[in-house]
N, C-alpha and C. Protein backbone atom coordinates (compact mmCIF):
# COMPACT_ATOMS: atom_id res chain seq x y z
N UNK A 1 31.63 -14.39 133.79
CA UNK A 1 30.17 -14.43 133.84
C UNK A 1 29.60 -13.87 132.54
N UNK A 2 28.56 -14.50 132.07
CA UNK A 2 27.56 -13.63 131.26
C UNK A 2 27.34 -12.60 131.56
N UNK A 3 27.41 -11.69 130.23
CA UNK A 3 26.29 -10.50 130.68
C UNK A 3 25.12 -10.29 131.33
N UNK A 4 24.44 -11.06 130.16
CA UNK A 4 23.18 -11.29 131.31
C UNK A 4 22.87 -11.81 132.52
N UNK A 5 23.99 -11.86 133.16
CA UNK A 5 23.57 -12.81 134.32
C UNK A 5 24.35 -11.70 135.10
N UNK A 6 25.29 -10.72 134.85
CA UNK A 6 26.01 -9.78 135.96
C UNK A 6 24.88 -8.68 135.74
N UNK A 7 23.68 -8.20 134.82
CA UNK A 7 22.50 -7.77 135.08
C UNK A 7 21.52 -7.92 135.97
N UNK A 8 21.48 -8.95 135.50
CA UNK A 8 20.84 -9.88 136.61
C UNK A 8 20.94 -9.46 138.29
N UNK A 9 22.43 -9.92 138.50
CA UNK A 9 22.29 -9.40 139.87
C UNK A 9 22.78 -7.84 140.42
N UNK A 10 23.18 -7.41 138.96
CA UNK A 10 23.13 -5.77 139.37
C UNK A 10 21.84 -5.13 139.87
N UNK A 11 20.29 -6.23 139.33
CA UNK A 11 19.51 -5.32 139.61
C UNK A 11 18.93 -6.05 141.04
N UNK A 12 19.24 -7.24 141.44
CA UNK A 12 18.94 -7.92 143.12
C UNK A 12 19.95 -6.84 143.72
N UNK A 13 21.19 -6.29 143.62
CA UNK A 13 21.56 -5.31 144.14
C UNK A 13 20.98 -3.77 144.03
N UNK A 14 20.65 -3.55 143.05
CA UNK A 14 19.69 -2.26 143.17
C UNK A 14 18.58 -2.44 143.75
N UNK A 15 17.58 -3.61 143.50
CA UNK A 15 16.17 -3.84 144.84
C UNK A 15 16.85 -3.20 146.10
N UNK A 16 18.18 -4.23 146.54
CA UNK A 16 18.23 -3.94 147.59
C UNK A 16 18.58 -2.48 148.00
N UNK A 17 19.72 -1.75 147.42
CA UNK A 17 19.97 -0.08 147.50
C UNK A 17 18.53 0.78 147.65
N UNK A 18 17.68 0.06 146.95
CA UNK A 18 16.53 0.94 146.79
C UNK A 18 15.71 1.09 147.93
N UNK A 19 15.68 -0.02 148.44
CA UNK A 19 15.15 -0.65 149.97
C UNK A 19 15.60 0.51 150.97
N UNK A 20 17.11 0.04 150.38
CA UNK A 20 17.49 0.70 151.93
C UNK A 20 17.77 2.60 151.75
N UNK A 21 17.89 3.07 150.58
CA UNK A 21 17.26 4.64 150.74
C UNK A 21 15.81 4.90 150.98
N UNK A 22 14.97 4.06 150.75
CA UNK A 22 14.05 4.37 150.95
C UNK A 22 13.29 4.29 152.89
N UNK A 23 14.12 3.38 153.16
CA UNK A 23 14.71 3.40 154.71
C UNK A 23 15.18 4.23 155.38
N UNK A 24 16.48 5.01 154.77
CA UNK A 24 16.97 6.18 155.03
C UNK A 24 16.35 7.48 154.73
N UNK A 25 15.59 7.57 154.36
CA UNK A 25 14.43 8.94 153.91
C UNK A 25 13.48 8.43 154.78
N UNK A 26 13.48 7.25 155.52
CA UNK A 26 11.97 7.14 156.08
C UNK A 26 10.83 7.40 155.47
N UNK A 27 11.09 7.10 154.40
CA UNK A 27 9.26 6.76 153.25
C UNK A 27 8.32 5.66 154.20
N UNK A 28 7.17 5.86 154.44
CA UNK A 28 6.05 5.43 154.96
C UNK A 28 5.34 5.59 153.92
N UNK A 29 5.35 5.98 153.07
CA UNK A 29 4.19 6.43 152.12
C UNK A 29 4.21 5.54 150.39
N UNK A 30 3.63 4.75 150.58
CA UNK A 30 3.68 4.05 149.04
C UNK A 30 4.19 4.60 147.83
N UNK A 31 3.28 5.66 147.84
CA UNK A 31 3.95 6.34 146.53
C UNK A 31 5.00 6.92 146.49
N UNK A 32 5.49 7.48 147.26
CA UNK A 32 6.89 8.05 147.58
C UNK A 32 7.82 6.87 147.13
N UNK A 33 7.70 5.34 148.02
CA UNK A 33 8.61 4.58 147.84
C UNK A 33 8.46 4.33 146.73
N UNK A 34 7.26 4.12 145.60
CA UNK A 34 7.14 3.27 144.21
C UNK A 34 7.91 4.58 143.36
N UNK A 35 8.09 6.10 143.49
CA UNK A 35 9.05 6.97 143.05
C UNK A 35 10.15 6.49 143.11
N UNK A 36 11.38 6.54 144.53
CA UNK A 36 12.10 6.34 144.67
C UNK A 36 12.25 5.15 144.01
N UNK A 37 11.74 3.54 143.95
CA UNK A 37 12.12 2.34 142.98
C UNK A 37 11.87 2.87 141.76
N UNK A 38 11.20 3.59 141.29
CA UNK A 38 11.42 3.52 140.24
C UNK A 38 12.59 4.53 139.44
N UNK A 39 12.85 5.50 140.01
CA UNK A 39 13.82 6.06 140.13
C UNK A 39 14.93 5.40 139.67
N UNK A 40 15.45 4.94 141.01
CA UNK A 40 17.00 3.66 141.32
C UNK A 40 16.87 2.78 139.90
N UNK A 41 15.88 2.24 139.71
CA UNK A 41 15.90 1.27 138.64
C UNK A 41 16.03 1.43 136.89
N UNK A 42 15.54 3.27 136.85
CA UNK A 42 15.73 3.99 135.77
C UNK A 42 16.85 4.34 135.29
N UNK A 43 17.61 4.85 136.92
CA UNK A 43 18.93 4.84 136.47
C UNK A 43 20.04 3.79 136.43
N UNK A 44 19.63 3.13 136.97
CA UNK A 44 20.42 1.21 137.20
C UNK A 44 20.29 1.18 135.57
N UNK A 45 19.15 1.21 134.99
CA UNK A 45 18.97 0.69 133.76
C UNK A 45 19.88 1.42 132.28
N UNK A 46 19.49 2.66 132.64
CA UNK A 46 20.78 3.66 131.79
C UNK A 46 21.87 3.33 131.84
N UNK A 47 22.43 2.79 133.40
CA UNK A 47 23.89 2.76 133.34
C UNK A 47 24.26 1.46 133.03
N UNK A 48 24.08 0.87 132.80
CA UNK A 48 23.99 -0.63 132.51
C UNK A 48 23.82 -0.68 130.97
N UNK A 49 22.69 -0.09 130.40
CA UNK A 49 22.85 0.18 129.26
C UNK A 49 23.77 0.51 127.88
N UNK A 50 24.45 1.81 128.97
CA UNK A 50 25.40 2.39 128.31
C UNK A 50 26.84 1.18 128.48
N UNK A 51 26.54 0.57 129.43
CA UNK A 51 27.84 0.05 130.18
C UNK A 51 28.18 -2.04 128.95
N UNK A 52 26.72 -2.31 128.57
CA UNK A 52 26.60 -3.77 128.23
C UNK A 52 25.88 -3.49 127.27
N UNK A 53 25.75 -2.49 125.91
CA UNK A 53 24.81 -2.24 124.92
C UNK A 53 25.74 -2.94 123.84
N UNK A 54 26.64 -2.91 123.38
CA UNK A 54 27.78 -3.65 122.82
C UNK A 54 27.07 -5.10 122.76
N UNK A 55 27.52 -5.73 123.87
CA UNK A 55 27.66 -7.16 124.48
C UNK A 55 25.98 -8.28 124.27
N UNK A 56 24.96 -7.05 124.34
CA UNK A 56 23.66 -7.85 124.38
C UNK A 56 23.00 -7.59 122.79
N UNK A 57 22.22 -8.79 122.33
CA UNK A 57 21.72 -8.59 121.26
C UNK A 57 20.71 -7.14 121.00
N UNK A 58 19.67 -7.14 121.94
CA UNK A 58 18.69 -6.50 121.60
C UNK A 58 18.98 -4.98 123.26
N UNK A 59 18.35 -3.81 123.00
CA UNK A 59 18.83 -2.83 123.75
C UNK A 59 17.41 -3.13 125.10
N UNK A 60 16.19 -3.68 124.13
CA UNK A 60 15.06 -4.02 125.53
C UNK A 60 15.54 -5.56 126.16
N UNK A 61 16.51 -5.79 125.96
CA UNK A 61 16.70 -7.60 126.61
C UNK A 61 17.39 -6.73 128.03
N UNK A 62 18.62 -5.63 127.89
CA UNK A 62 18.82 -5.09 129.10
C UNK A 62 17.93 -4.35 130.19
N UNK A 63 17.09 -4.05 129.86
CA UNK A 63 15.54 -3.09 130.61
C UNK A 63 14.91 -4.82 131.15
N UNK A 64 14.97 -5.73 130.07
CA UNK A 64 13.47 -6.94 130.55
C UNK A 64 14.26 -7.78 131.79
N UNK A 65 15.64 -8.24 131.49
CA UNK A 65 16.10 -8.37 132.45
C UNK A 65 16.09 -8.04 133.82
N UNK A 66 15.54 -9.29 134.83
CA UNK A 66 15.39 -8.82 135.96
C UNK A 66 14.58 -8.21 136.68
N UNK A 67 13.58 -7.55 136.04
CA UNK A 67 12.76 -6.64 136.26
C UNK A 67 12.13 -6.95 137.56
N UNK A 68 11.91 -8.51 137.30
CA UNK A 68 10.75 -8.77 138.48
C UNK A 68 11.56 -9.34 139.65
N UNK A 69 12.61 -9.60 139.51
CA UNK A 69 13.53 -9.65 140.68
C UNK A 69 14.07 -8.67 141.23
N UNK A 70 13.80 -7.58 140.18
CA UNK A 70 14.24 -6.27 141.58
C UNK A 70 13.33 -5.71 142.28
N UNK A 71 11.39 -5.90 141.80
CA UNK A 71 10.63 -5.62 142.32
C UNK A 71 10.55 -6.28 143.40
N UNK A 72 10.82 -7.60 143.45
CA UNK A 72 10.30 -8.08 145.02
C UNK A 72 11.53 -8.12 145.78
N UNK A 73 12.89 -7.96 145.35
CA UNK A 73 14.15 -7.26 146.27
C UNK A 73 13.71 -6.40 147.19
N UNK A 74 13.56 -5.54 146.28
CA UNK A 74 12.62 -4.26 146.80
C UNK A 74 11.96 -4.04 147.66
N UNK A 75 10.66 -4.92 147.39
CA UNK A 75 9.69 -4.67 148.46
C UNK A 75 10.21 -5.53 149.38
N UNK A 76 10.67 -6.94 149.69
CA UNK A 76 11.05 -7.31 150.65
C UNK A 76 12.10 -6.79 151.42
N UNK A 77 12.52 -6.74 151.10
CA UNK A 77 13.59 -5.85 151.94
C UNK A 77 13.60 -4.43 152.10
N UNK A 78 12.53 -3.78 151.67
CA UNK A 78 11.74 -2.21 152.48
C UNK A 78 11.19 -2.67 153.18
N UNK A 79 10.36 -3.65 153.29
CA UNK A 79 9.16 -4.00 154.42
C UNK A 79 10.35 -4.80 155.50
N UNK A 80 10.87 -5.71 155.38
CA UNK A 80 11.82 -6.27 156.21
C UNK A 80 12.72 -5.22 157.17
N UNK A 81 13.39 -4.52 156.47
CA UNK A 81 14.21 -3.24 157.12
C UNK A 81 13.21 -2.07 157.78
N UNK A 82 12.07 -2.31 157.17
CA UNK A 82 10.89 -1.27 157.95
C UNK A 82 10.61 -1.97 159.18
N UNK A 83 10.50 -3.40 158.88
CA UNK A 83 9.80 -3.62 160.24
C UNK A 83 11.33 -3.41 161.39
N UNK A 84 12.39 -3.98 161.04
CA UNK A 84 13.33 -4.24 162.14
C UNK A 84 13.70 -2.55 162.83
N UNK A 85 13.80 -1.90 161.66
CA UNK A 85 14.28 -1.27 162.63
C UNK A 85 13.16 0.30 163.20
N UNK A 86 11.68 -0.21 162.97
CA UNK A 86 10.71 0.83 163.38
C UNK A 86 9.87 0.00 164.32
N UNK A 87 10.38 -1.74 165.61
CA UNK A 87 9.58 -1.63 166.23
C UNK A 87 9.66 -1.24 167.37
């Protein structure tokens, strides 16, 4: 696989991790959860960084990557896992 493309779904796998701690803390509270994502995704991004900085041309192509696919990972599947298992 490309690099960019095992980024890619490292970070549809971090949406989802993020989802689901934020599940496991029982965050109800927006801002709490937009902490915690942003959190997960800060450090997703470091380690990835350090891990594919070699391999990619530019050091912001690893941060732009994905970005908006882990945001709606994220929220769909916090709100999805919120609803199933809080009715």
């Amino acid at each position: 696989m490309e690099p960019l493309n095992i980024i890619y779904w490292t970070k549809v796998a971090l949406g989802f991790l993020a989802a689901v701690i934020c599940l496991l803390l029982k965050i109800n509270n927006i801002f709490s959860g937009i902490t915690i994502g942003i959190l997960v995704y800060l450090v997703g991004d470091r380690i990835l960084r350090h891990i594919f900085i070699a391999k990619v041309d530019e050091q912001s192509t690893i941060t732009k990557t994905g970005v908006g696919t882990y945001i709606i990972t994220w929220i769909f599947f916090w709100i999805l896992l919120y609803t199933l298992f809080n009715i």
